[in-house]
PDB file of N, CA and C in Angstrom:
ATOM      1  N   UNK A   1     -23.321   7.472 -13.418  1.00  0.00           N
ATOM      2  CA  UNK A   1     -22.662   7.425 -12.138  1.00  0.00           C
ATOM      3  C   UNK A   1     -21.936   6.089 -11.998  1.00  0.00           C
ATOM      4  N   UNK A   2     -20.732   5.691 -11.561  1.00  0.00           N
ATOM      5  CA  UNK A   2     -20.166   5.097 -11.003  1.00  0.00           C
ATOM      6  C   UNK A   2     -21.018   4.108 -10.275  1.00  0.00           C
ATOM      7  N   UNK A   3     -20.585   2.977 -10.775  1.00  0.00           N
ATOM      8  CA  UNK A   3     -21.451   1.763  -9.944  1.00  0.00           C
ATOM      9  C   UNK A   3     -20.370   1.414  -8.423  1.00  0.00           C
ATOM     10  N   UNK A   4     -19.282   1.747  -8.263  1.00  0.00           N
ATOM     11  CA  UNK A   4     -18.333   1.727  -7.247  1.00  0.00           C
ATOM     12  C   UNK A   4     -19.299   2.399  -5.828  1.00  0.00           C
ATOM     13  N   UNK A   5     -19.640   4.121  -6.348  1.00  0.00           N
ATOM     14  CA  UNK A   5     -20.145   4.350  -5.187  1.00  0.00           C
ATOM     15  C   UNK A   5     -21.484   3.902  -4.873  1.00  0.00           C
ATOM     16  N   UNK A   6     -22.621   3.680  -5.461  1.00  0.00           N
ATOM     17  CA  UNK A   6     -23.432   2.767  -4.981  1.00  0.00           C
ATOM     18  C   UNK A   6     -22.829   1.844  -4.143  1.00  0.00           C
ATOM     19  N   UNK A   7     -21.819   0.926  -4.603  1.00  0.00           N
ATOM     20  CA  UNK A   7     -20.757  -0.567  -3.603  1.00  0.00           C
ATOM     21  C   UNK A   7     -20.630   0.496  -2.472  1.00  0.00           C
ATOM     22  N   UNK A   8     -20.011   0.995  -2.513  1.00  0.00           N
ATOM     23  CA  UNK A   8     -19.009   1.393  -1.518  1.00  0.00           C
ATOM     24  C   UNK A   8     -20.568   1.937  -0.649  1.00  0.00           C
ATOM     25  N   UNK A   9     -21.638   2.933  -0.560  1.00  0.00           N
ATOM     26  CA  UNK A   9     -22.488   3.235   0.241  1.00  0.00           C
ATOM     27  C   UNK A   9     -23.332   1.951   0.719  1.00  0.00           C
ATOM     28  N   UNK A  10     -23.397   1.236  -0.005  1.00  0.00           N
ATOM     29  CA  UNK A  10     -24.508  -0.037   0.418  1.00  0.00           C
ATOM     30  C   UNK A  10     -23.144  -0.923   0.931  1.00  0.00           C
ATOM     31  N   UNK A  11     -22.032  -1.389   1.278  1.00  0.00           N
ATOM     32  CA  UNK A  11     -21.911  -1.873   2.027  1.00  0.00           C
ATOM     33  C   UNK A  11     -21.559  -0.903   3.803  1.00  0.00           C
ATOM     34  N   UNK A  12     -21.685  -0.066   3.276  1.00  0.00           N
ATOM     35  CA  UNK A  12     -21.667   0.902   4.502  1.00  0.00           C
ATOM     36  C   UNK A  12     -22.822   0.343   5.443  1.00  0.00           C
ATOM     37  N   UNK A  13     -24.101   0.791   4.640  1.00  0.00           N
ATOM     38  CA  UNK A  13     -25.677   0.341   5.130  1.00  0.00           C
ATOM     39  C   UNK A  13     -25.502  -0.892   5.797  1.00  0.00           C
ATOM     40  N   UNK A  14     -25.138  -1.783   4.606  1.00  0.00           N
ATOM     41  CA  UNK A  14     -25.280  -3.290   5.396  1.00  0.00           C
ATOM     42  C   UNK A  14     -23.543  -3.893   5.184  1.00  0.00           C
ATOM     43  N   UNK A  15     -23.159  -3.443   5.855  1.00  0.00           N
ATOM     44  CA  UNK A  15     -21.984  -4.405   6.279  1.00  0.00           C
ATOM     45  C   UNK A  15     -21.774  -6.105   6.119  1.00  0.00           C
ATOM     46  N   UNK A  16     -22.826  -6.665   6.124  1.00  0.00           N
ATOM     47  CA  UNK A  16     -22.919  -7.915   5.970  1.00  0.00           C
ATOM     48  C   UNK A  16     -22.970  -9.036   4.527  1.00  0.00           C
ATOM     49  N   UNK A  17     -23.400  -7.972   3.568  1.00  0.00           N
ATOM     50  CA  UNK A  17     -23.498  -8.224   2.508  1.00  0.00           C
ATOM     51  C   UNK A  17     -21.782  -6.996   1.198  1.00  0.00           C
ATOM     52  N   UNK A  18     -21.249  -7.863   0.899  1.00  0.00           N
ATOM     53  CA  UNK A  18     -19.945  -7.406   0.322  1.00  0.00           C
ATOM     54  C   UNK A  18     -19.861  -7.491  -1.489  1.00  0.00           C
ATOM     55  N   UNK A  19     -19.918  -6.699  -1.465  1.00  0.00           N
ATOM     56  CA  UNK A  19     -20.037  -6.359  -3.268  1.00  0.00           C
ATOM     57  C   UNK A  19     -19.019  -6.790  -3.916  1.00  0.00           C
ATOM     58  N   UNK A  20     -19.104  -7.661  -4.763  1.00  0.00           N
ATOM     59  CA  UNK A  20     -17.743  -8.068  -5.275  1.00  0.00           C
ATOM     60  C   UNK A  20     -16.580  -7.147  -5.479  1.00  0.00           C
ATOM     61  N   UNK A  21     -16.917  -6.150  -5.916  1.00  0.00           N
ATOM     62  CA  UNK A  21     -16.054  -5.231  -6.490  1.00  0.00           C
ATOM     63  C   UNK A  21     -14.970  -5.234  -4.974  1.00  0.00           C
ATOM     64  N   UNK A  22     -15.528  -5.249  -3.600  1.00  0.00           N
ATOM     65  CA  UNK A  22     -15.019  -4.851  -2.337  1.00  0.00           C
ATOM     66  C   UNK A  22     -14.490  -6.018  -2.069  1.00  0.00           C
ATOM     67  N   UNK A  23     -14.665  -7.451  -2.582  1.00  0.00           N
ATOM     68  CA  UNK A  23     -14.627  -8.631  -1.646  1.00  0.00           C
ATOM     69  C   UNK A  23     -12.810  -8.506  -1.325  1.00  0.00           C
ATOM     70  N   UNK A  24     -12.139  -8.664  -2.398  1.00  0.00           N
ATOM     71  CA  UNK A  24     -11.071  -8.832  -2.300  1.00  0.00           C
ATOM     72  C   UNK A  24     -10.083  -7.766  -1.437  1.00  0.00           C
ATOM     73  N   UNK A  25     -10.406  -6.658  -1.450  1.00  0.00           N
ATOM     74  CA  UNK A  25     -10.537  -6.010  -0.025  1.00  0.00           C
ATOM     75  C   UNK A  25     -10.954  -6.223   1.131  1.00  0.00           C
ATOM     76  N   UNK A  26     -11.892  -6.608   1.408  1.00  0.00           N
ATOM     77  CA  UNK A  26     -12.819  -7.129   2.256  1.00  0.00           C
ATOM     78  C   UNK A  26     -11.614  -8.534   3.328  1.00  0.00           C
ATOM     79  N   UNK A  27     -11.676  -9.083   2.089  1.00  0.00           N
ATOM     80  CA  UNK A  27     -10.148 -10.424   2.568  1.00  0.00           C
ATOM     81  C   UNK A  27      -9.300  -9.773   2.902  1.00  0.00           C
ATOM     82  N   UNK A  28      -8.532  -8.905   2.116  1.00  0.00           N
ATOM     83  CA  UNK A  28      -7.519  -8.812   2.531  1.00  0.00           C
ATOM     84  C   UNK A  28      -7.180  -7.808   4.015  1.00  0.00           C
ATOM     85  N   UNK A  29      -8.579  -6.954   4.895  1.00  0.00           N
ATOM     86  CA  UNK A  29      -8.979  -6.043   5.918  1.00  0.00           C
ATOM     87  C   UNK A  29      -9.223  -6.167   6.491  1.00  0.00           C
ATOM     88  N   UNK A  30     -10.213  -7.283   6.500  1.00  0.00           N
ATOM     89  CA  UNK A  30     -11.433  -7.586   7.239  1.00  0.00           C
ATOM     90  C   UNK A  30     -12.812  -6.549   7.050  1.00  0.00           C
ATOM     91  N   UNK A  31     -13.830  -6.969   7.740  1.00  0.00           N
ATOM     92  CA  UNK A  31     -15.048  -6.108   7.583  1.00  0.00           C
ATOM     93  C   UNK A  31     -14.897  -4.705   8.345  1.00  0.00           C
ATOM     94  N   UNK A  32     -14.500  -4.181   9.663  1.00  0.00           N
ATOM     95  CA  UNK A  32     -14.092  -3.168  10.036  1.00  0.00           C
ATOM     96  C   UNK A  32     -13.446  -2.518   9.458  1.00  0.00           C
ATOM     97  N   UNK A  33     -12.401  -2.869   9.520  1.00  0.00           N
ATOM     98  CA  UNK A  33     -11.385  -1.808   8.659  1.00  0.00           C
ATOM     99  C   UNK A  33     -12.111  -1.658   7.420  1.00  0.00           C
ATOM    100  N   UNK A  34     -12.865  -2.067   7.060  1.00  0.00           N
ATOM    101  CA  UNK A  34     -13.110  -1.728   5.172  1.00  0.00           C
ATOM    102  C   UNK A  34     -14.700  -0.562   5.442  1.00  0.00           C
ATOM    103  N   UNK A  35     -15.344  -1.426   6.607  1.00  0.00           N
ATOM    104  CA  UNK A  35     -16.396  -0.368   7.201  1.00  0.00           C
ATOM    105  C   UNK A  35     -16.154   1.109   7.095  1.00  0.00           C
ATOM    106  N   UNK A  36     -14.789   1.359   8.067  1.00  0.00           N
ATOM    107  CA  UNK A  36     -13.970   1.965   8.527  1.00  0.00           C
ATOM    108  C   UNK A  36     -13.845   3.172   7.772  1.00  0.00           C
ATOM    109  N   UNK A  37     -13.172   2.977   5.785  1.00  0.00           N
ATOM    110  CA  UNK A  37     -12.792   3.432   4.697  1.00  0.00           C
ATOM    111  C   UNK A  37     -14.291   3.956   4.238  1.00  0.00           C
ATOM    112  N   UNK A  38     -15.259   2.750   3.809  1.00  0.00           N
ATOM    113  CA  UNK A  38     -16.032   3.172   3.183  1.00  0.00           C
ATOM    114  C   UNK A  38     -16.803   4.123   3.854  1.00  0.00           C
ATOM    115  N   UNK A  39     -16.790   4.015   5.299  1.00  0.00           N
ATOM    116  CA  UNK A  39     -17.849   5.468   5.942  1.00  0.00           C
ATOM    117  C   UNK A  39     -17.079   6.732   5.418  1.00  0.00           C
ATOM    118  N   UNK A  40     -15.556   7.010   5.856  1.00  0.00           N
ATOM    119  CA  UNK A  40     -15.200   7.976   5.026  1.00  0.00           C
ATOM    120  C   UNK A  40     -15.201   8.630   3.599  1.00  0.00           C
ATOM    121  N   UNK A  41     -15.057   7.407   2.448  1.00  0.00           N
ATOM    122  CA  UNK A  41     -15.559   7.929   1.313  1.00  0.00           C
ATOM    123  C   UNK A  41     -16.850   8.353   1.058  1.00  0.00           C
ATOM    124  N   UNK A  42     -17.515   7.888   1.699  1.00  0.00           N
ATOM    125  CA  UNK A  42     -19.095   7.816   1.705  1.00  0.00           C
ATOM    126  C   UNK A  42     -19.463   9.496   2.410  1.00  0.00           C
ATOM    127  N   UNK A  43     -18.771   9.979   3.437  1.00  0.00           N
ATOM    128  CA  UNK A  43     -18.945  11.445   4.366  1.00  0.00           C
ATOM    129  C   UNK A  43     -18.346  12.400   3.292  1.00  0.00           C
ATOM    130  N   UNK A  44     -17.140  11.633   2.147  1.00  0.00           N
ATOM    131  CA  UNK A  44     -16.400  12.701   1.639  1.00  0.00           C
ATOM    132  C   UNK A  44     -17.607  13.187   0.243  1.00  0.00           C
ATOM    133  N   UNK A  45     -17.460  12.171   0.002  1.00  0.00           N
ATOM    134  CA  UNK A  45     -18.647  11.843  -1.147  1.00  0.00           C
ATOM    135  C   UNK A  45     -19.988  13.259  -1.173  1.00  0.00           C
ATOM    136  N   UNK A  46     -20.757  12.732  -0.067  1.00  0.00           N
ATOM    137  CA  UNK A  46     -22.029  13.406   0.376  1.00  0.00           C
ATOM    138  C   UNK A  46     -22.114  14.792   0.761  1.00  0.00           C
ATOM    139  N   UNK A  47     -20.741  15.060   1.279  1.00  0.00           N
ATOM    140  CA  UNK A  47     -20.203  16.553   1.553  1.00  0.00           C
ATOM    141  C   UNK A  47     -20.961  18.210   1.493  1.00  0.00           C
ATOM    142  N   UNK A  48     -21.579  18.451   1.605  1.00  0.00           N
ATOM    143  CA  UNK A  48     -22.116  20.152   1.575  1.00  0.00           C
ATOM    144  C   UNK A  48     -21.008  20.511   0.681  1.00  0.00           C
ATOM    145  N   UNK A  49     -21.536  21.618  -0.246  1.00  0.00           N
ATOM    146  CA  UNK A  49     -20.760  22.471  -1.398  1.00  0.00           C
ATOM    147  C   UNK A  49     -19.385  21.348  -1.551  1.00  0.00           C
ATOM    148  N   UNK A  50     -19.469  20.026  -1.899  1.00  0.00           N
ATOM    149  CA  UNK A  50     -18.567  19.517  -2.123  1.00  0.00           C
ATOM    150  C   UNK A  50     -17.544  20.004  -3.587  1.00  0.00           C
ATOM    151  N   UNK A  51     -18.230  20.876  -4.493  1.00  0.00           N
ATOM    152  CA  UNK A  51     -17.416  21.166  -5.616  1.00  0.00           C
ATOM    153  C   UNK A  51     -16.944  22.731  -5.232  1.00  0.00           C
ATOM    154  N   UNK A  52     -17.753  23.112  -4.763  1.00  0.00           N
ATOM    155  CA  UNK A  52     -17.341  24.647  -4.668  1.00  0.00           C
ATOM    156  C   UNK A  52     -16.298  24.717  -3.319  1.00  0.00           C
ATOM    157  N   UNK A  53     -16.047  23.721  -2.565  1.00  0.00           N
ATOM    158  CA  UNK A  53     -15.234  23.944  -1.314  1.00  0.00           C
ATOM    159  C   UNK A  53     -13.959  24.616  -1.749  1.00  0.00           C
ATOM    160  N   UNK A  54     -12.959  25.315  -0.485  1.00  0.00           N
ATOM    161  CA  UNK A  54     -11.628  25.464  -1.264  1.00  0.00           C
ATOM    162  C   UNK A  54     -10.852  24.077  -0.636  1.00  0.00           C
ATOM    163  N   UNK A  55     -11.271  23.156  -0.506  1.00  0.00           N
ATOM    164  CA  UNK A  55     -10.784  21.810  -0.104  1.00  0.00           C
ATOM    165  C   UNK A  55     -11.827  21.111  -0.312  1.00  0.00           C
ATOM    166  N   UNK A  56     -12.082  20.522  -1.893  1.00  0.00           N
ATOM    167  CA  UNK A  56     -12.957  19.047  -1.880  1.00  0.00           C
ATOM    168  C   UNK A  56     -12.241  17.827  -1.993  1.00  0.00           C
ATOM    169  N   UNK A  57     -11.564  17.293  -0.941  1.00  0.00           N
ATOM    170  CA  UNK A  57     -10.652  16.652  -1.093  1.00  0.00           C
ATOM    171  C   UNK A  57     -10.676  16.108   0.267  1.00  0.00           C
ATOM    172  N   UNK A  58     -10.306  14.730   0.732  1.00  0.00           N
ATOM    173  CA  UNK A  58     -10.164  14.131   1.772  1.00  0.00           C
ATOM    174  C   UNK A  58      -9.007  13.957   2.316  1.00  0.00           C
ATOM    175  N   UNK A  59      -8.945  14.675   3.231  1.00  0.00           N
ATOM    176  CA  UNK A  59      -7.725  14.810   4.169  1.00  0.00           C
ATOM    177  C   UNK A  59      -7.569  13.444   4.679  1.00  0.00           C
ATOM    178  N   UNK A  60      -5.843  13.474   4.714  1.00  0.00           N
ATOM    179  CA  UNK A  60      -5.621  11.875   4.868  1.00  0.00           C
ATOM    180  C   UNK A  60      -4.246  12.304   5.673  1.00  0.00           C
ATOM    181  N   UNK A  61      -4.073  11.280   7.185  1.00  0.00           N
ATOM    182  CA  UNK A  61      -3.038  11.184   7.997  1.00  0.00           C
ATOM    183  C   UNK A  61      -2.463   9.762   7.814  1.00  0.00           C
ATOM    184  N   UNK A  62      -1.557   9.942   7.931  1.00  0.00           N
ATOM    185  CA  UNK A  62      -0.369   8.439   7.725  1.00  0.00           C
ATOM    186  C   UNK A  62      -0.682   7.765   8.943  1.00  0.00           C
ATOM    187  N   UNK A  63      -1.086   8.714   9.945  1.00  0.00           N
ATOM    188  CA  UNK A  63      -1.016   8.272  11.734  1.00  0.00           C
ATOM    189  C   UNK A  63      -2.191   7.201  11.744  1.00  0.00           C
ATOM    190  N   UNK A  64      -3.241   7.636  10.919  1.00  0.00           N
ATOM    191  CA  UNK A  64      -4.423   6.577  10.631  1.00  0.00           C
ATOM    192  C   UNK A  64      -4.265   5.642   9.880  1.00  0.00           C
ATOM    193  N   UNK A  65      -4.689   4.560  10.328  1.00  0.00           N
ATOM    194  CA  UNK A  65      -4.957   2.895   9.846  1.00  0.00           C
ATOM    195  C   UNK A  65      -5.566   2.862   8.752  1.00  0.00           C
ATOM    196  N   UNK A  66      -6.869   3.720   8.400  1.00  0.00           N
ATOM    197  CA  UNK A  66      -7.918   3.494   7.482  1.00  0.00           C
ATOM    198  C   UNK A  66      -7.056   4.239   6.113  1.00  0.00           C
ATOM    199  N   UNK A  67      -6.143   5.105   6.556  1.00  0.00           N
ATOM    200  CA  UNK A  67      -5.321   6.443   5.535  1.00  0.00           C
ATOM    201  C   UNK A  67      -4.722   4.855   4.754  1.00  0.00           C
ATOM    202  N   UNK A  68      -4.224   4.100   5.757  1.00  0.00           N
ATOM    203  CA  UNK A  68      -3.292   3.395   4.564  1.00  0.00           C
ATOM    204  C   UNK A  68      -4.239   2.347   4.377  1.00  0.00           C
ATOM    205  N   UNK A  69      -4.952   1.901   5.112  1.00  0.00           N
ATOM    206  CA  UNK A  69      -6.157   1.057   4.455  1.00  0.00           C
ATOM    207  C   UNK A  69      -6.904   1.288   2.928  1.00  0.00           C
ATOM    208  N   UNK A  70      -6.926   2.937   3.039  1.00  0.00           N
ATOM    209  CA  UNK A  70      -7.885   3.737   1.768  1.00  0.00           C
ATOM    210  C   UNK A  70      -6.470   3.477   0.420  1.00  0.00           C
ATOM    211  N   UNK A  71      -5.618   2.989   1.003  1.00  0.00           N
ATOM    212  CA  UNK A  71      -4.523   2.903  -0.334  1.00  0.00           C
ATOM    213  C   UNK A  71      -4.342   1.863  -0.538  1.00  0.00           C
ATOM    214  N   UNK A  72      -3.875   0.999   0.292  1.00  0.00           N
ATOM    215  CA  UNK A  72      -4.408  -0.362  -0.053  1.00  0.00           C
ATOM    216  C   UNK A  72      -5.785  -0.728  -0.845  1.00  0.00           C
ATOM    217  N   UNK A  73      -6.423   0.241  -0.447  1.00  0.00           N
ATOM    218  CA  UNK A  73      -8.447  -1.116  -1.690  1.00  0.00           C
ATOM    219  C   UNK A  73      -8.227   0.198  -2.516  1.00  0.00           C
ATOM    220  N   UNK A  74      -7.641   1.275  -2.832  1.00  0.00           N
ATOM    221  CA  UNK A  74      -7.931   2.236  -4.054  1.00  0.00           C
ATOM    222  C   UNK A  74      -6.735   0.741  -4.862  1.00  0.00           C
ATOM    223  N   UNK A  75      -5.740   0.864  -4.142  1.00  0.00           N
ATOM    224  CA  UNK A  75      -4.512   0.293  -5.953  1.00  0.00           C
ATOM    225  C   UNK A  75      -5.245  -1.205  -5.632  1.00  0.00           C
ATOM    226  N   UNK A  76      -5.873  -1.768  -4.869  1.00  0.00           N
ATOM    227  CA  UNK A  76      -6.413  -3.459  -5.339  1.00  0.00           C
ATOM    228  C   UNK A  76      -7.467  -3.401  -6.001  1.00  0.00           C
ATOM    229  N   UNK A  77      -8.401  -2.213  -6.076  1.00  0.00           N
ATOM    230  CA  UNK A  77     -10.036  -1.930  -6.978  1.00  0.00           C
ATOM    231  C   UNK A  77      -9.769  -1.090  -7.926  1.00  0.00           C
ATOM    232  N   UNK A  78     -10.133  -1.699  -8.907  1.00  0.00           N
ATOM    233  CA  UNK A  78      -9.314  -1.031 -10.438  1.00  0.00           C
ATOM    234  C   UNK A  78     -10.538   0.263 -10.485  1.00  0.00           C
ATOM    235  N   UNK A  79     -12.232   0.129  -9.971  1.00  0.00           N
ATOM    236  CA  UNK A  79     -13.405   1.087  -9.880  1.00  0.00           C
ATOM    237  C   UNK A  79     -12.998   1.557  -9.525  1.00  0.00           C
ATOM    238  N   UNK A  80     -12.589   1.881  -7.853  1.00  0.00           N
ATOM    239  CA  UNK A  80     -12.281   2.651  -6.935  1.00  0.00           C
ATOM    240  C   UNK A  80     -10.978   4.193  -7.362  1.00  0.00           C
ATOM    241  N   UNK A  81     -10.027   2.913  -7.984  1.00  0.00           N
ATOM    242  CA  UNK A  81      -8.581   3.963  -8.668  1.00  0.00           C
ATOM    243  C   UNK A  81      -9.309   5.061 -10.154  1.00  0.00           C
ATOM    244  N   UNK A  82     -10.239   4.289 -10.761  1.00  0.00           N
ATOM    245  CA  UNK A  82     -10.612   4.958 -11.653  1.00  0.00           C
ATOM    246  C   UNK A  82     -11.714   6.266 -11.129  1.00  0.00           C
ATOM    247  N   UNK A  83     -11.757   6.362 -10.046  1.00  0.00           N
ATOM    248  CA  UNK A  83     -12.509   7.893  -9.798  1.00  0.00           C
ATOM    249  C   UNK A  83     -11.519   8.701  -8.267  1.00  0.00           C
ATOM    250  N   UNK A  84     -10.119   8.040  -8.176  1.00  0.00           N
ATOM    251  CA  UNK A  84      -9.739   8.679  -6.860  1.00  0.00           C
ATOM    252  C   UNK A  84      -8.446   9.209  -7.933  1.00  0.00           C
ATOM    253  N   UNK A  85      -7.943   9.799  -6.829  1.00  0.00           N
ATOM    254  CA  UNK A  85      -6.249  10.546  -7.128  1.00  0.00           C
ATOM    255  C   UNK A  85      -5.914  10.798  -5.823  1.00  0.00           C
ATOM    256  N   UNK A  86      -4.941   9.776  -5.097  1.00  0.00           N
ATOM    257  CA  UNK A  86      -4.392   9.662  -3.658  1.00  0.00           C
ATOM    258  C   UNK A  86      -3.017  10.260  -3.544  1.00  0.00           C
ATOM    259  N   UNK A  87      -2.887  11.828  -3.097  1.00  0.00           N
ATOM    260  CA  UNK A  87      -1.373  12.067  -3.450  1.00  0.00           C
ATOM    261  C   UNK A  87      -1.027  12.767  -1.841  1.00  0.00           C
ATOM    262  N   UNK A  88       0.278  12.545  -1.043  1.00  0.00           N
ATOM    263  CA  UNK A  88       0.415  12.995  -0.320  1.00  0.00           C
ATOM    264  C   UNK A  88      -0.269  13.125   0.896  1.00  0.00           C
ATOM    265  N   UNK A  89      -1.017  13.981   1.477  1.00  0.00           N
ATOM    266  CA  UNK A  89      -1.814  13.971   2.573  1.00  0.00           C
ATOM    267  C   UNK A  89      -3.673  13.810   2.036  1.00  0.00           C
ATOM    268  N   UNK A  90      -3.709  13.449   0.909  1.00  0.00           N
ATOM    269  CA  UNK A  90      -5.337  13.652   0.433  1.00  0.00           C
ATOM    270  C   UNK A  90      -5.739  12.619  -0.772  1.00  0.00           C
ATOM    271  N   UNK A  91      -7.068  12.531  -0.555  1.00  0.00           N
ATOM    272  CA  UNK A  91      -7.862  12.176  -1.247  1.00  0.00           C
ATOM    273  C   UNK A  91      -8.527  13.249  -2.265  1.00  0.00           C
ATOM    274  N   UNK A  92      -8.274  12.742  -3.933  1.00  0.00           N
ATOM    275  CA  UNK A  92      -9.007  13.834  -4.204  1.00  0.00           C
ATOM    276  C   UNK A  92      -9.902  13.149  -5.608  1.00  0.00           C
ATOM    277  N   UNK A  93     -10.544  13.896  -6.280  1.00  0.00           N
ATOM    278  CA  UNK A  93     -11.311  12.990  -7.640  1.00  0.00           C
ATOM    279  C   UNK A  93     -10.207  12.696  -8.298  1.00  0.00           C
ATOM    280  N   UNK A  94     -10.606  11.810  -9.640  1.00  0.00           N
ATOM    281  CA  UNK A  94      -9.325  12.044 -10.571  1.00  0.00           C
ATOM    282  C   UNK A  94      -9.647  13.251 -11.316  1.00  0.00           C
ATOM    283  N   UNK A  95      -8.529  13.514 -11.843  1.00  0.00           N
ATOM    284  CA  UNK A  95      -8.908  14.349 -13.134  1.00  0.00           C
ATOM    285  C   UNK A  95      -9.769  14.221 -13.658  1.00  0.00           C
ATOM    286  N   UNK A  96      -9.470  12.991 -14.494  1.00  0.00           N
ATOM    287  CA  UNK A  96     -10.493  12.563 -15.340  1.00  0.00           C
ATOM    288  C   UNK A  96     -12.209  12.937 -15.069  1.00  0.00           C
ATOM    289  N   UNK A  97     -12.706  13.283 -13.944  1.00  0.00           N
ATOM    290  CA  UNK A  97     -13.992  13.032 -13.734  1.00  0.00           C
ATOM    291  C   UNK A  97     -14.339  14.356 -14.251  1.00  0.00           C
ATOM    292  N   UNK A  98     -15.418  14.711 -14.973  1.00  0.00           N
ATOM    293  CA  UNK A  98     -16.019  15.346 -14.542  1.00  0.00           C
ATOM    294  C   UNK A  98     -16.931  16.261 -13.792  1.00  0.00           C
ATOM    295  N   UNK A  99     -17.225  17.753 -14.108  1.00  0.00           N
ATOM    296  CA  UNK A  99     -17.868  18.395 -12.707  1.00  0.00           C
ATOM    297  C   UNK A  99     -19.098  17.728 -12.965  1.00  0.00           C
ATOM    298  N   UNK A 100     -19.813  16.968 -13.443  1.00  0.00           N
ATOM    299  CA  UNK A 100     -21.046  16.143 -14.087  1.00  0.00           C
ATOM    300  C   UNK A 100     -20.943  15.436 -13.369  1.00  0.00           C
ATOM    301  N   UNK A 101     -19.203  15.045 -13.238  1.00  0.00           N
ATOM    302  CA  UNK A 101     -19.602  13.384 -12.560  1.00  0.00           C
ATOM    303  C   UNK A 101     -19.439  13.892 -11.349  1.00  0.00           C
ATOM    304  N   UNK A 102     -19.189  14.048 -10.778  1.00  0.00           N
ATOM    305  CA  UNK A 102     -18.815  14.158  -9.354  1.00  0.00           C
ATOM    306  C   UNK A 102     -19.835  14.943  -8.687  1.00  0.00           C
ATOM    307  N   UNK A 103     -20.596  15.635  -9.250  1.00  0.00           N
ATOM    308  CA  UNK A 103     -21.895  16.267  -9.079  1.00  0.00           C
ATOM    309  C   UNK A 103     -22.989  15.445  -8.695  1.00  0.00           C
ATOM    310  N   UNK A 104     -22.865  14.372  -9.507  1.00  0.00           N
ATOM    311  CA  UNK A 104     -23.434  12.913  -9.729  1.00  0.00           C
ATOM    312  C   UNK A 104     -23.277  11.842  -8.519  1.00  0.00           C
ATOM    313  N   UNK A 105     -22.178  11.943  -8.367  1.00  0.00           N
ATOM    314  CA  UNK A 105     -21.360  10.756  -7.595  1.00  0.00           C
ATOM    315  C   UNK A 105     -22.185  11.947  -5.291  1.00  0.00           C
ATOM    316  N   UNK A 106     -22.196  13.440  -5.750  1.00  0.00           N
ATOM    317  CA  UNK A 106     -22.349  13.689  -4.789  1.00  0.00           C
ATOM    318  C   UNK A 106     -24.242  13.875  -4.201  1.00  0.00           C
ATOM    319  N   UNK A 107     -24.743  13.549  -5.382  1.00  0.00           N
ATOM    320  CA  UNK A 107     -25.939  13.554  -5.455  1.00  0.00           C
ATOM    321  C   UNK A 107     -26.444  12.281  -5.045  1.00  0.00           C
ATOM    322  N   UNK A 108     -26.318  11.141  -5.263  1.00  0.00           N
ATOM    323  CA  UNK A 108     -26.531  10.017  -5.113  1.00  0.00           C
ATOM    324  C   UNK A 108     -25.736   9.948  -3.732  1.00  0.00           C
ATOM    325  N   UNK A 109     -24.752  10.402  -3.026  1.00  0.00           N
ATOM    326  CA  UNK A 109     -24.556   9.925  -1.726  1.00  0.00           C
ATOM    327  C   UNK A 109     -25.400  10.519  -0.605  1.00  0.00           C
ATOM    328  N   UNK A 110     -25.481  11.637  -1.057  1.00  0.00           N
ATOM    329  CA  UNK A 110     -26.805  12.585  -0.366  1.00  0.00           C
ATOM    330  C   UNK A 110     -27.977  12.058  -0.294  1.00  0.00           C
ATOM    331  N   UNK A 111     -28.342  11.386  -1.201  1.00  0.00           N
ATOM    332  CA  UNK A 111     -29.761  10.543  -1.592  1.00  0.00           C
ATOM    333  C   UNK A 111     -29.273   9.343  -0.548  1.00  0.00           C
ATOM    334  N   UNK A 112     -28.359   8.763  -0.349  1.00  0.00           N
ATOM    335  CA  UNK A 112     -28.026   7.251   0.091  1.00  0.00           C
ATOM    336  C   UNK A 112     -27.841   6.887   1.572  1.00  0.00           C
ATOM    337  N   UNK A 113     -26.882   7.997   1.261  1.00  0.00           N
ATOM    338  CA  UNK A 113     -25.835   7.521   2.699  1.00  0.00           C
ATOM    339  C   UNK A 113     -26.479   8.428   3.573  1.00  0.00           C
ATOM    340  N   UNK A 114     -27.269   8.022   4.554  1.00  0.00           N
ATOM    341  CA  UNK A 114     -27.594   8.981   5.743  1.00  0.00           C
ATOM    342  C   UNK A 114     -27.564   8.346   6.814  1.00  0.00           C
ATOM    343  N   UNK A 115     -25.961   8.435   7.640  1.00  0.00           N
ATOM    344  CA  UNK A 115     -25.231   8.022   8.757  1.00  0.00           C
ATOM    345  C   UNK A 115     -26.973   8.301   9.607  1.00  0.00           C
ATOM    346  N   UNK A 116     -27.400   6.982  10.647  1.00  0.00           N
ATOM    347  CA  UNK A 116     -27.812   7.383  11.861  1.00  0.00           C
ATOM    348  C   UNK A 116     -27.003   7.626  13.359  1.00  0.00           C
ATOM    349  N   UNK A 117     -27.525   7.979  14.110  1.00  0.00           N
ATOM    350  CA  UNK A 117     -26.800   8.610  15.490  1.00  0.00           C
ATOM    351  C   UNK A 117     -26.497   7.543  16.361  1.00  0.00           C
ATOM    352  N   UNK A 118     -26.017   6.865  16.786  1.00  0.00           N
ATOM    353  CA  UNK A 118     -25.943   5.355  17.863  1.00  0.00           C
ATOM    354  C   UNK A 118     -25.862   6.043  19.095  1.00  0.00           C
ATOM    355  N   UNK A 119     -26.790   5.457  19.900  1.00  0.00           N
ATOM    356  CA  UNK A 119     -27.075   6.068  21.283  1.00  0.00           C
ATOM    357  C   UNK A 119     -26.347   4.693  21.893  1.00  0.00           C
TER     358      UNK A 119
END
């Protein structure tokens, strides 16, 4: 598995602590906005029937901040570009990955990332 999404879910968790791989993102965003991204990869990630969907792919609006935020830290994180493919309105794996990996990548966010409710 990808040591990216581990980064990318644990700074979700703790916001306070920034994984190198993210820092330079991190500078160039700030901590919100990068919050912002990584909760979404992290929801896209963890997804129900994420391989079998007829859309496993992250819908992306231009109208949103984080849409061009998520393009900005994919082309500055060489990890990040090596498991995305950003074309048009979406987020999607690369090619390259395998159904192994991404099986992988959705197993471990399921295990990780479990958004709580803020009252």
């Amino acid at each position: 598995m990808n040591s990216i999404v581990s980064e990318v879910i644990a700074y979700v968790n703790d916001s306070d602590t920034v994984p190198a791989s993210l820092a330079s993102a991190h500078d160039a965003i700030g901590r919100i906005p990068l919050r912002v991204v990584c909760i979404n990869l992290a929801g896209w990630w963890r997804r129900q029937f994420l391989q079998t969907s007829r859309h496993p792919y992250l819908s992306m609006n231009p109208a949103h901040d984080w849409c061009s935020n998520l393009l900005a830290i994919v082309e500055s994180t060489p990890e990040l570009a090596a498991i995305t493919d950003i074309s048009d309105r979406r987020c999607a794996f690369a090619p390259s990955l395998t159904a192994e990996s991404i099986a992988e990548i959705n197993e471990y966010a399921r295990d990780h990332y479990n958004p709580s409710l803020r009252s």
